[in-house]
PDB file of N, CA and C in Angstrom:
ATOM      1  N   UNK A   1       0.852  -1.173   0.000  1.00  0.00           N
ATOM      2  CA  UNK A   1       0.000   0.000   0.000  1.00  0.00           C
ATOM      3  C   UNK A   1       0.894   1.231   0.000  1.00  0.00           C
ATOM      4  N   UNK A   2       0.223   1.958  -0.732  1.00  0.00           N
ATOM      5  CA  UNK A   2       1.343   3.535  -1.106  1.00  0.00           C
ATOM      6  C   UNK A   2       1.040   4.457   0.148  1.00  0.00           C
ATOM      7  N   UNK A   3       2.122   5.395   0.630  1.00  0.00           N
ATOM      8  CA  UNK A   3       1.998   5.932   1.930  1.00  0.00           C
ATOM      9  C   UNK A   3       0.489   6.777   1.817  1.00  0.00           C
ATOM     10  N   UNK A   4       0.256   6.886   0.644  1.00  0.00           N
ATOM     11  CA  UNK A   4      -0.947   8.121   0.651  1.00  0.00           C
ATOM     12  C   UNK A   4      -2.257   7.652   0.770  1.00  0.00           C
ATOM     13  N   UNK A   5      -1.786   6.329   0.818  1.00  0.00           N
ATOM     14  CA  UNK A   5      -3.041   5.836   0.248  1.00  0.00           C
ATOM     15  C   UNK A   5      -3.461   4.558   1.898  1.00  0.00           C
ATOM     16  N   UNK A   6      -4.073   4.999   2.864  1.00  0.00           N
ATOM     17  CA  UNK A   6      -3.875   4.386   4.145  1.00  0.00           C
ATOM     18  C   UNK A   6      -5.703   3.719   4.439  1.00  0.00           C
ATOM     19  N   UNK A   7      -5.683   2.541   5.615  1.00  0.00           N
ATOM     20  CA  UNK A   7      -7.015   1.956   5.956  1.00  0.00           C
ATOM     21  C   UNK A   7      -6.906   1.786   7.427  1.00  0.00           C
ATOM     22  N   UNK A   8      -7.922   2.473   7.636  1.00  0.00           N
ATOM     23  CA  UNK A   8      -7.938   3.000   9.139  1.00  0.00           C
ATOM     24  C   UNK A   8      -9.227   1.831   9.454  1.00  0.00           C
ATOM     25  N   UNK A   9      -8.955   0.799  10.563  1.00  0.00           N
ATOM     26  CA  UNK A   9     -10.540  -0.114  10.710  1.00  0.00           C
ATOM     27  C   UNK A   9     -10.675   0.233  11.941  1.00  0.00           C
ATOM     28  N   UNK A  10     -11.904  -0.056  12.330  1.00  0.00           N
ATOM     29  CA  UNK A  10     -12.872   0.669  13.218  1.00  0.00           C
ATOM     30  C   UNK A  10     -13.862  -0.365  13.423  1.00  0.00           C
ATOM     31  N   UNK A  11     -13.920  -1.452  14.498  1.00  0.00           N
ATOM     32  CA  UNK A  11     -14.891  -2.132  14.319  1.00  0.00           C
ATOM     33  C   UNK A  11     -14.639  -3.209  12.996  1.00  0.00           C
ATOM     34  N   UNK A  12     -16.117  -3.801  12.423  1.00  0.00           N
ATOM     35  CA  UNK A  12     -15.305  -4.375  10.870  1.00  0.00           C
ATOM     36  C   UNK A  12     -15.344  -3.380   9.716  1.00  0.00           C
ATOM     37  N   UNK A  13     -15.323  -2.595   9.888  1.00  0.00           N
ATOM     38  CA  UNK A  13     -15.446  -1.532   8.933  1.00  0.00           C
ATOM     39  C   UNK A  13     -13.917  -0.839   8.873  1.00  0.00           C
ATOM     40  N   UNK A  14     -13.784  -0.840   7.070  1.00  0.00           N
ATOM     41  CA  UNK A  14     -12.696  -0.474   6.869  1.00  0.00           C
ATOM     42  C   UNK A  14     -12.585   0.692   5.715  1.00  0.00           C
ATOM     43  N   UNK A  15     -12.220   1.839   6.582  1.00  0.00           N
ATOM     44  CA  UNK A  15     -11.562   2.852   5.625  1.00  0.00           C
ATOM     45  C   UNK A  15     -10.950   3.700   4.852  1.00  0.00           C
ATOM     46  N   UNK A  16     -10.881   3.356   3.334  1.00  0.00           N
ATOM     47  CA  UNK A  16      -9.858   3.931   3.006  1.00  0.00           C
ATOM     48  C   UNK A  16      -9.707   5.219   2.763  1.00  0.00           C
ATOM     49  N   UNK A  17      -8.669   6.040   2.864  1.00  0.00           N
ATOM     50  CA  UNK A  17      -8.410   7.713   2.867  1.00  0.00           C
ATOM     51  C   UNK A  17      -7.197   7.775   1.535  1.00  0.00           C
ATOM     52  N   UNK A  18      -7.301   8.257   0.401  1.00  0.00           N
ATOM     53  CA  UNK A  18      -5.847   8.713  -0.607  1.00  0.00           C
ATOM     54  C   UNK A  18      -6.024   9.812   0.143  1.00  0.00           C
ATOM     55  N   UNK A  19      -4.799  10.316   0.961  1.00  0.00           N
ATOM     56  CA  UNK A  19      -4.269  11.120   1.535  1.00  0.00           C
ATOM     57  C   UNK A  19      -3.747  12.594   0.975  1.00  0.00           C
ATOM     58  N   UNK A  20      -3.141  12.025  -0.283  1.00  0.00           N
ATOM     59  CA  UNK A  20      -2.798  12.737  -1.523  1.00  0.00           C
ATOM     60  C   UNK A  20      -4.096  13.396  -2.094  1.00  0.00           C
ATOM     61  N   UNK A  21      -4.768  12.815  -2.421  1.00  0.00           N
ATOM     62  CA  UNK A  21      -6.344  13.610  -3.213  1.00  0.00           C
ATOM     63  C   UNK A  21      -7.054  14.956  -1.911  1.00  0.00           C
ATOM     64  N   UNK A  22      -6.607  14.413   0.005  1.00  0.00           N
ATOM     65  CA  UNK A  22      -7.140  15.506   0.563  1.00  0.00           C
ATOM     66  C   UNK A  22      -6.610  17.207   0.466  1.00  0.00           C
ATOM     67  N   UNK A  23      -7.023  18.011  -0.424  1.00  0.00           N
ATOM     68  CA  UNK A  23      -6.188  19.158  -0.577  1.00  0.00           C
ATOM     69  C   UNK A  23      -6.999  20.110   0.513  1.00  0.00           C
ATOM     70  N   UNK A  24      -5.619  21.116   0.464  1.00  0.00           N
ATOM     71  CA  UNK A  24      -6.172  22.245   2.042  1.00  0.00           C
ATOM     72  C   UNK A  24      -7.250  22.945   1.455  1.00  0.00           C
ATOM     73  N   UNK A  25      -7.892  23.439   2.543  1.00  0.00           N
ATOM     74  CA  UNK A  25      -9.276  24.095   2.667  1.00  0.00           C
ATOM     75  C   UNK A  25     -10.417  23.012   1.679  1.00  0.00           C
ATOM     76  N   UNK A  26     -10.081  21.526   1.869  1.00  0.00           N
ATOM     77  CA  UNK A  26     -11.343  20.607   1.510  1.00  0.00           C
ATOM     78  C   UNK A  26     -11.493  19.324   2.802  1.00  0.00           C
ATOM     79  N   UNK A  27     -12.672  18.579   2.604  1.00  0.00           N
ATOM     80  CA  UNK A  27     -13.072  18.099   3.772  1.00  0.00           C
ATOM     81  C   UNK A  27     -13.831  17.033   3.763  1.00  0.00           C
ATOM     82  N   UNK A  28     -13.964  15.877   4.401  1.00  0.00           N
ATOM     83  CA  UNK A  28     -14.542  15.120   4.201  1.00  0.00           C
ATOM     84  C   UNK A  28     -15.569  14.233   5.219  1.00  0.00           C
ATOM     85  N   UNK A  29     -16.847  13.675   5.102  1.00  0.00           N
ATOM     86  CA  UNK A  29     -17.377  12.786   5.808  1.00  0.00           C
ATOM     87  C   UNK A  29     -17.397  11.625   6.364  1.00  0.00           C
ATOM     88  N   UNK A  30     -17.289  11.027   7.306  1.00  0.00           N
ATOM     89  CA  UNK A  30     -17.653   9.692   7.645  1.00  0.00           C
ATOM     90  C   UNK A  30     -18.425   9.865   8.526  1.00  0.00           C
ATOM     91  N   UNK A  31     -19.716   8.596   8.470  1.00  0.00           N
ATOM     92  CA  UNK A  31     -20.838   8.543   9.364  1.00  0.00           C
ATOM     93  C   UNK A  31     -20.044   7.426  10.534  1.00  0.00           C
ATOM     94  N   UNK A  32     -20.891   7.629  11.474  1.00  0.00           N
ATOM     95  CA  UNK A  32     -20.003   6.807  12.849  1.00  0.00           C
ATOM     96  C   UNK A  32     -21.159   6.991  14.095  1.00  0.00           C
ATOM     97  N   UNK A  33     -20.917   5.948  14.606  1.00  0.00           N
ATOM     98  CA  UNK A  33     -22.111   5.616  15.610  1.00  0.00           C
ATOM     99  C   UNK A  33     -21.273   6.490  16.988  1.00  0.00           C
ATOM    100  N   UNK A  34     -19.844   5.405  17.090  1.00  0.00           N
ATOM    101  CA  UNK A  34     -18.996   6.124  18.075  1.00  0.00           C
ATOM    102  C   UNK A  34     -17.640   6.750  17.443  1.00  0.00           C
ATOM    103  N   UNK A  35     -17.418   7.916  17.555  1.00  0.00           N
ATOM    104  CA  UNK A  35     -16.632   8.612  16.285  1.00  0.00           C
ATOM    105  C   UNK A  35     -14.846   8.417  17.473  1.00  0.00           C
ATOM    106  N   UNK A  36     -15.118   8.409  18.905  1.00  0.00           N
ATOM    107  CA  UNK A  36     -13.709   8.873  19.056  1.00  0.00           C
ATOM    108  C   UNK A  36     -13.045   8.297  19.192  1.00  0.00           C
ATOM    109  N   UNK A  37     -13.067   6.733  18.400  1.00  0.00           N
ATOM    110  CA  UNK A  37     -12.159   5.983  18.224  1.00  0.00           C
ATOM    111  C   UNK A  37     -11.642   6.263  16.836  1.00  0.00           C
ATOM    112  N   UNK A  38     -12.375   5.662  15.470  1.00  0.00           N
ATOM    113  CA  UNK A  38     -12.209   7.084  14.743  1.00  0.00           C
ATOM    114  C   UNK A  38     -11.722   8.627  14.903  1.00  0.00           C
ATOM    115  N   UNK A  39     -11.515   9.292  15.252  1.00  0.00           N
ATOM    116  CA  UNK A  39     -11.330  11.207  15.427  1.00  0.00           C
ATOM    117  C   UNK A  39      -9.615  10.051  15.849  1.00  0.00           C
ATOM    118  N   UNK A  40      -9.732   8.669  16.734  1.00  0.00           N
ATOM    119  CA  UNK A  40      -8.467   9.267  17.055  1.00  0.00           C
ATOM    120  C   UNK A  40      -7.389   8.336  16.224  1.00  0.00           C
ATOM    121  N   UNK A  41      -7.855   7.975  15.310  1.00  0.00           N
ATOM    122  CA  UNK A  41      -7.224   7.290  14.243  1.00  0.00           C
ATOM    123  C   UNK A  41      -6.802   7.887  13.102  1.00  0.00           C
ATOM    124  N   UNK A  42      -7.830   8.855  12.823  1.00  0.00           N
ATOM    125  CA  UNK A  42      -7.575   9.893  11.665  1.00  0.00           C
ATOM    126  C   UNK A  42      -6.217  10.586  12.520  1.00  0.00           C
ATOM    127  N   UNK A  43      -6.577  11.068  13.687  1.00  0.00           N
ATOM    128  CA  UNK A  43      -5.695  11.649  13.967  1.00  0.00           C
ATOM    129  C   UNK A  43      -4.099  11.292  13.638  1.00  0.00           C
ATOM    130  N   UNK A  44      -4.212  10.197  14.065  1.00  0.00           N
ATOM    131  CA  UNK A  44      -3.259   9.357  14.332  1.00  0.00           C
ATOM    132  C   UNK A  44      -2.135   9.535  13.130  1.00  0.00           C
ATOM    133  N   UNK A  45      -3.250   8.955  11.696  1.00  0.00           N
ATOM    134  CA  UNK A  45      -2.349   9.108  10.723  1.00  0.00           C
ATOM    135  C   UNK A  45      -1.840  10.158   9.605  1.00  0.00           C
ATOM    136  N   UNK A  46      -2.834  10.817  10.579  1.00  0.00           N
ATOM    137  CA  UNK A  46      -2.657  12.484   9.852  1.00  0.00           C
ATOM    138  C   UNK A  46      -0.879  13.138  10.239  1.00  0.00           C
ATOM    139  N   UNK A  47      -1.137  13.202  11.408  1.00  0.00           N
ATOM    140  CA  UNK A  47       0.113  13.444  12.038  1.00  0.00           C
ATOM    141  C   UNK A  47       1.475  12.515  11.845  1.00  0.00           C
ATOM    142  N   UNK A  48       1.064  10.878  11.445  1.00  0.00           N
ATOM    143  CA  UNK A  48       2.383  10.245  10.709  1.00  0.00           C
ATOM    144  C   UNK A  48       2.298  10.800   9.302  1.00  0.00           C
ATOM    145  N   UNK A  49       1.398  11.332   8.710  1.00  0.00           N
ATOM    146  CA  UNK A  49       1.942  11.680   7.556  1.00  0.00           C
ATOM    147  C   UNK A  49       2.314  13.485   7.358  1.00  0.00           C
ATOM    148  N   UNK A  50       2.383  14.171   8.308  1.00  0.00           N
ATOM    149  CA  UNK A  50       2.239  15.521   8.645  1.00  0.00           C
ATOM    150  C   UNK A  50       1.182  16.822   8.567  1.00  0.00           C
ATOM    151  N   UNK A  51       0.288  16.071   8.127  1.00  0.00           N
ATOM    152  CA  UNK A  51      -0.658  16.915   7.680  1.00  0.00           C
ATOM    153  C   UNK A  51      -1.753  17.130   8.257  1.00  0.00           C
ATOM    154  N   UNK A  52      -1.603  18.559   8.635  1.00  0.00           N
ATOM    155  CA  UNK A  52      -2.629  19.605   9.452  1.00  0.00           C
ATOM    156  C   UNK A  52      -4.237  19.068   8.999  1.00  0.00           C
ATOM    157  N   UNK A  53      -4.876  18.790  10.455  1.00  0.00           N
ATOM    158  CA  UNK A  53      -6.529  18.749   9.994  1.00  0.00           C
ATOM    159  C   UNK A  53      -7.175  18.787  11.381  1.00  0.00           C
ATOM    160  N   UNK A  54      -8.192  19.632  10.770  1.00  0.00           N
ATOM    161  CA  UNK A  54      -9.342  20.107  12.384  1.00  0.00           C
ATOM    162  C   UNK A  54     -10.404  18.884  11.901  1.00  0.00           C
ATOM    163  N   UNK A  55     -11.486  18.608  12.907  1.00  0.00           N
ATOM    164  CA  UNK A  55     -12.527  17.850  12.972  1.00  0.00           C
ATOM    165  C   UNK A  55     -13.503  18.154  14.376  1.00  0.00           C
ATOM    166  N   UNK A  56     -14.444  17.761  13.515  1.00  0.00           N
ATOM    167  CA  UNK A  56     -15.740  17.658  14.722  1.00  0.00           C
ATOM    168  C   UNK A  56     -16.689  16.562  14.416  1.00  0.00           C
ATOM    169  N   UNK A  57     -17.224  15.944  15.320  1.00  0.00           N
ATOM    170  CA  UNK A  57     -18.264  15.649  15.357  1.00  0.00           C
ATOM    171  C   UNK A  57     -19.825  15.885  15.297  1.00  0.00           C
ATOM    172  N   UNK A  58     -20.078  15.869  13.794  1.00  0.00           N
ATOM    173  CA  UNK A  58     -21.132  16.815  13.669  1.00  0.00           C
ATOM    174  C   UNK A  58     -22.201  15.867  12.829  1.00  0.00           C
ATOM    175  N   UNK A  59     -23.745  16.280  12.811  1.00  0.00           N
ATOM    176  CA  UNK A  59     -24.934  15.707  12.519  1.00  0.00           C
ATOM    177  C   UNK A  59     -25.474  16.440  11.062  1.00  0.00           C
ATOM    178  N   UNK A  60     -25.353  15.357  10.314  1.00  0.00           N
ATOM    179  CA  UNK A  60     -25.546  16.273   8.554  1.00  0.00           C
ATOM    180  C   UNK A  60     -26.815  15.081   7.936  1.00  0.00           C
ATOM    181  N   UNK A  61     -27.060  16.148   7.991  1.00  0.00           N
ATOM    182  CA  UNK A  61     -28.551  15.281   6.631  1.00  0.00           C
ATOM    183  C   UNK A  61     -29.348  13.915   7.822  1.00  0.00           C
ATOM    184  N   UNK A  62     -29.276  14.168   9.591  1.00  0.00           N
ATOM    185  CA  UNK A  62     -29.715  13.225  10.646  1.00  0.00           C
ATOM    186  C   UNK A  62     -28.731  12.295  10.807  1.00  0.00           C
ATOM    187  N   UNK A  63     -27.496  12.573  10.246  1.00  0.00           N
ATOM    188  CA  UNK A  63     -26.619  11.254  10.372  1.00  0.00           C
ATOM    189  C   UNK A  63     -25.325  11.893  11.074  1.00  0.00           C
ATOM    190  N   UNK A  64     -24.870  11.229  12.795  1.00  0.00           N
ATOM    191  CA  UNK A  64     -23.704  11.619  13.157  1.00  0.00           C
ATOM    192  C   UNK A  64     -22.777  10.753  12.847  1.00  0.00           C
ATOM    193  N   UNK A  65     -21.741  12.015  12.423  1.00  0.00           N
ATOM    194  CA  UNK A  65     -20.111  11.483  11.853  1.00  0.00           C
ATOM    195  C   UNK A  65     -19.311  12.642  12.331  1.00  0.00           C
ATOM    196  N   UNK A  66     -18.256  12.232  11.392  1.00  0.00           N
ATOM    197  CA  UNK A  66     -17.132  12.900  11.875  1.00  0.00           C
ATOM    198  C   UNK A  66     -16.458  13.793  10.405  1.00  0.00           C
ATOM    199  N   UNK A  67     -16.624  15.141  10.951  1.00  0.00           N
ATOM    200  CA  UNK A  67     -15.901  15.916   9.032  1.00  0.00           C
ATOM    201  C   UNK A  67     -14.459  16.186   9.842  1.00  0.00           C
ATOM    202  N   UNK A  68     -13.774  16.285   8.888  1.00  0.00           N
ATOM    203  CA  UNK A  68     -12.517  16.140   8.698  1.00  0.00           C
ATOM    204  C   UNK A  68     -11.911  17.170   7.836  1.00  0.00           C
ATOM    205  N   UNK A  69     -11.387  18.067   8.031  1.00  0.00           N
ATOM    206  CA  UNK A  69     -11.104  19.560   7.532  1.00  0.00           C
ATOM    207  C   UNK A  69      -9.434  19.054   7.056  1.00  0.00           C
ATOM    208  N   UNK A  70      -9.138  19.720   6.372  1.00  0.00           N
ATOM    209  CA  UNK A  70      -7.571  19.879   5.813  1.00  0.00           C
ATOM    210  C   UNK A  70      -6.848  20.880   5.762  1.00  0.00           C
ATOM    211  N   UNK A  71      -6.321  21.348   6.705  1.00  0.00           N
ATOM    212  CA  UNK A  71      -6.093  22.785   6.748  1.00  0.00           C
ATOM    213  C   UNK A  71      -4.473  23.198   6.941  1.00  0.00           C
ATOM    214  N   UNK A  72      -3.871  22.848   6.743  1.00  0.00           N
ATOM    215  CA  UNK A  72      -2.502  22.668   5.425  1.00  0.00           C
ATOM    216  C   UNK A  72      -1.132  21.460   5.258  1.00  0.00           C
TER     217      UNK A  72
END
């Protein structure tokens, strides 16, 4: 697997992120029942790969997840 290209599992659920395709000031969704195992995985590999990102846990369209900001 290419560094950019990473699978974060959570439960049996497995997801993949191209790391490379997240550009700054864009953002992305995942729905999640319990997010802060998730929040702390993203985290996780955000920071092995260096790259700045805010998040919250937030409720879109009745569905809580977790957005994921890219912010440089």
């Amino acid at each position: 697997m290419s560094g950019n290209l990473s699978e974060i599992h959570i439960g049996d659920a497995v997801i993949r992120i191209r790391w490379s395709d997240f550009k700054v000031g864009t953002s992305f969704f995942l729905p999640c029942l319990s997010c802060i195992n998730l929040q702390k995985e993203i985290k996780r590999k955000a920071k092995e790969l260096d790259i700045n990102i805010a998040y919250k846990i937030v409720i879109e369209k009745n569905i809580r997840g977790l957005r994921v900001w890219r912010i440089s």
